[in-house]
N, C-alpha and C. Protein backbone atom coordinates (compact mmCIF):
# COMPACT_ATOMS: atom_id res chain seq x y z
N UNK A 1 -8.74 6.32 -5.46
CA UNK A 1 -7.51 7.04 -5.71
C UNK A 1 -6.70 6.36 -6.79
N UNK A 2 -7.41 5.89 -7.47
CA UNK A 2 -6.51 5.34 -8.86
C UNK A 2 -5.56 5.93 -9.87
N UNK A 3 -4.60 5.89 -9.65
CA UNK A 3 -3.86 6.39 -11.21
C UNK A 3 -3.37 8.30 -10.25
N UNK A 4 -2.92 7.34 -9.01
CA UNK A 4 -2.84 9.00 -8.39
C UNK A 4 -1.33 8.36 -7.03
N UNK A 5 -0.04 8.89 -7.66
CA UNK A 5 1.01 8.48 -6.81
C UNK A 5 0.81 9.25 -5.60
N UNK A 6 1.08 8.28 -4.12
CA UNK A 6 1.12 8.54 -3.38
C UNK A 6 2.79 8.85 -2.39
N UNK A 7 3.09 9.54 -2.05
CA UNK A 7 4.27 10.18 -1.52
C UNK A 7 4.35 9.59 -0.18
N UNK A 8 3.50 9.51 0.72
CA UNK A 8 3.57 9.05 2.14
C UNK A 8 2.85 10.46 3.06
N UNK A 9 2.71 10.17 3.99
CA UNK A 9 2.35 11.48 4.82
C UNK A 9 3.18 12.65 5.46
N UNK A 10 3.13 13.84 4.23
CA UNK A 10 4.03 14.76 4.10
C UNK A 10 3.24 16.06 5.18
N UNK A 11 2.24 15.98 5.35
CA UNK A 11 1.78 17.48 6.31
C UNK A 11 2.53 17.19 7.83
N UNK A 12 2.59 18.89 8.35
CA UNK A 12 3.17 18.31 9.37
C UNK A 12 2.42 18.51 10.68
N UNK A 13 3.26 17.72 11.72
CA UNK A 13 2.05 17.28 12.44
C UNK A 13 2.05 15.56 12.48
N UNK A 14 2.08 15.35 11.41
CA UNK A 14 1.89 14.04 11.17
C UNK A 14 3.31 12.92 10.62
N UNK A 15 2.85 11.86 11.84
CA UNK A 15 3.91 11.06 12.21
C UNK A 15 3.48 9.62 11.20
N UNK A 16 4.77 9.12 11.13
CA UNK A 16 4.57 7.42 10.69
C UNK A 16 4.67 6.83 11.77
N UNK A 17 3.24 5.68 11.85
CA UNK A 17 3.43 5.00 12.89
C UNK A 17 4.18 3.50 12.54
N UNK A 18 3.39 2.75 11.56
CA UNK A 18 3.74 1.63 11.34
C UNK A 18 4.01 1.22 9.99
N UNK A 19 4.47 0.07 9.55
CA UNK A 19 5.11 -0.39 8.08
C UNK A 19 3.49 -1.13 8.41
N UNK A 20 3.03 -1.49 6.90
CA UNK A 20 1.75 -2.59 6.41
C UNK A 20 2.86 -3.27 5.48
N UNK A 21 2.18 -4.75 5.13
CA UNK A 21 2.82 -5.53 3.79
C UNK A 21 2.00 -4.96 2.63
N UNK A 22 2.61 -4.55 1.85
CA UNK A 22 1.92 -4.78 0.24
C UNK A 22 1.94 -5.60 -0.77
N UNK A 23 1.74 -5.75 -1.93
CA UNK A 23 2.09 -6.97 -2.56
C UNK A 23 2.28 -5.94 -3.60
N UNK A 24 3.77 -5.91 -4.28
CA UNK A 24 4.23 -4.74 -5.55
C UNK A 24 3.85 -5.46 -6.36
N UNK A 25 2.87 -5.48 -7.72
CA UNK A 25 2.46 -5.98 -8.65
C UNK A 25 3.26 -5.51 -10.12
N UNK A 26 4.05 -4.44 -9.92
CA UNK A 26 4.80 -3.93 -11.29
C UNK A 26 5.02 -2.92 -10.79
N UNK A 27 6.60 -2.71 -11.21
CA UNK A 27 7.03 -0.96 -11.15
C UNK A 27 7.14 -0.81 -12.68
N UNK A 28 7.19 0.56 -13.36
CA UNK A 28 6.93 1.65 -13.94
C UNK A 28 7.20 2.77 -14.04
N UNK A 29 7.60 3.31 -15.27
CA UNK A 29 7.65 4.57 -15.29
C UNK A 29 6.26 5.20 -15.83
N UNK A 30 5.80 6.11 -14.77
CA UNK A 30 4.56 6.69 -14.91
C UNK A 30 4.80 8.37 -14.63
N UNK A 31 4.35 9.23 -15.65
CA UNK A 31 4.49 10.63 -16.16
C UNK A 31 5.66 10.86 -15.30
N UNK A 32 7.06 10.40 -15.93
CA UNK A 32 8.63 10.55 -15.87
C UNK A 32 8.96 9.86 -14.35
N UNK A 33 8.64 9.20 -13.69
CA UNK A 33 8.77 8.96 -12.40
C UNK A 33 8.82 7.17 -12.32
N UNK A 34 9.88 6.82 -11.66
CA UNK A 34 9.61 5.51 -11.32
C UNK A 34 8.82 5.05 -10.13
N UNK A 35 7.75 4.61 -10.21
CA UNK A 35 6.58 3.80 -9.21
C UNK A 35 6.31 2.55 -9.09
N UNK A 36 5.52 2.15 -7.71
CA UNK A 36 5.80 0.52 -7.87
C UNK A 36 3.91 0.63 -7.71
N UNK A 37 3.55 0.09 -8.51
CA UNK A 37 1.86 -0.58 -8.86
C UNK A 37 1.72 -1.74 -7.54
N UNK A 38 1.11 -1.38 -6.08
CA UNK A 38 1.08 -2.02 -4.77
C UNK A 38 -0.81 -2.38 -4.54
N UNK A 39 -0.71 -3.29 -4.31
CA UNK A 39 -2.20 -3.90 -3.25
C UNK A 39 -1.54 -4.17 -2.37
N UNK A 40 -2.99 -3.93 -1.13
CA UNK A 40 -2.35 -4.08 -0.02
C UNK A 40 -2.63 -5.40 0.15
N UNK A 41 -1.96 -6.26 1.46
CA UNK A 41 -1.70 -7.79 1.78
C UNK A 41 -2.88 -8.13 2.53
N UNK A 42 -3.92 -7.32 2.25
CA UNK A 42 -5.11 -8.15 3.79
C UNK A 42 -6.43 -8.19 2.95
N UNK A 43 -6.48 -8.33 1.85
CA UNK A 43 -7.41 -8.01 0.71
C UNK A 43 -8.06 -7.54 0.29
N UNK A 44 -9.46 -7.61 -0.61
CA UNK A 44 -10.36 -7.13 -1.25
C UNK A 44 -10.86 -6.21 -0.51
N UNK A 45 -11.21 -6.76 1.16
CA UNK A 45 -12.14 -6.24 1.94
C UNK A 45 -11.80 -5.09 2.68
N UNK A 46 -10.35 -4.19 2.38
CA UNK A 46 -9.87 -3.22 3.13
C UNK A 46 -9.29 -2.48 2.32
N UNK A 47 -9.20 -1.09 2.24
CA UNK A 47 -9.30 0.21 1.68
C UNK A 47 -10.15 0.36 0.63
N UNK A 48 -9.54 0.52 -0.84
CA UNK A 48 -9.91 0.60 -2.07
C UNK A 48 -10.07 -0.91 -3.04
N UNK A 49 -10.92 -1.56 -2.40
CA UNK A 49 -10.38 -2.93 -3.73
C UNK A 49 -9.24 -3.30 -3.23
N UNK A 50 -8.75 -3.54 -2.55
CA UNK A 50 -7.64 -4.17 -2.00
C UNK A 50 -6.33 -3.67 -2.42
């Protein structure tokens, strides 16, 4: 999912359960929008490349 902003879980139905740590590596303005460039805190070995 690279190079693809994520909003949070907008369908409904669907609840937030918990906060994760990320590590914000750079925010940005990316196609007019300010975003923060995040890996997640538990590394390489979990989701996408960490």
């Amino acid at each position: 999912m690279r190079n693809i902003i994520y909003y949070g879980p907008r369908a409904e139905g669907v609840d937030f359960l918990v906060y994760h740590a990320v590590i914000t590596e750079s925010v940005m303005l990316y196609r007019g929008e300010y975003v923060a460039y995040c890996r997640m805190s538990n590394g390489v070995d979990a989701g996408d490349d960490g």
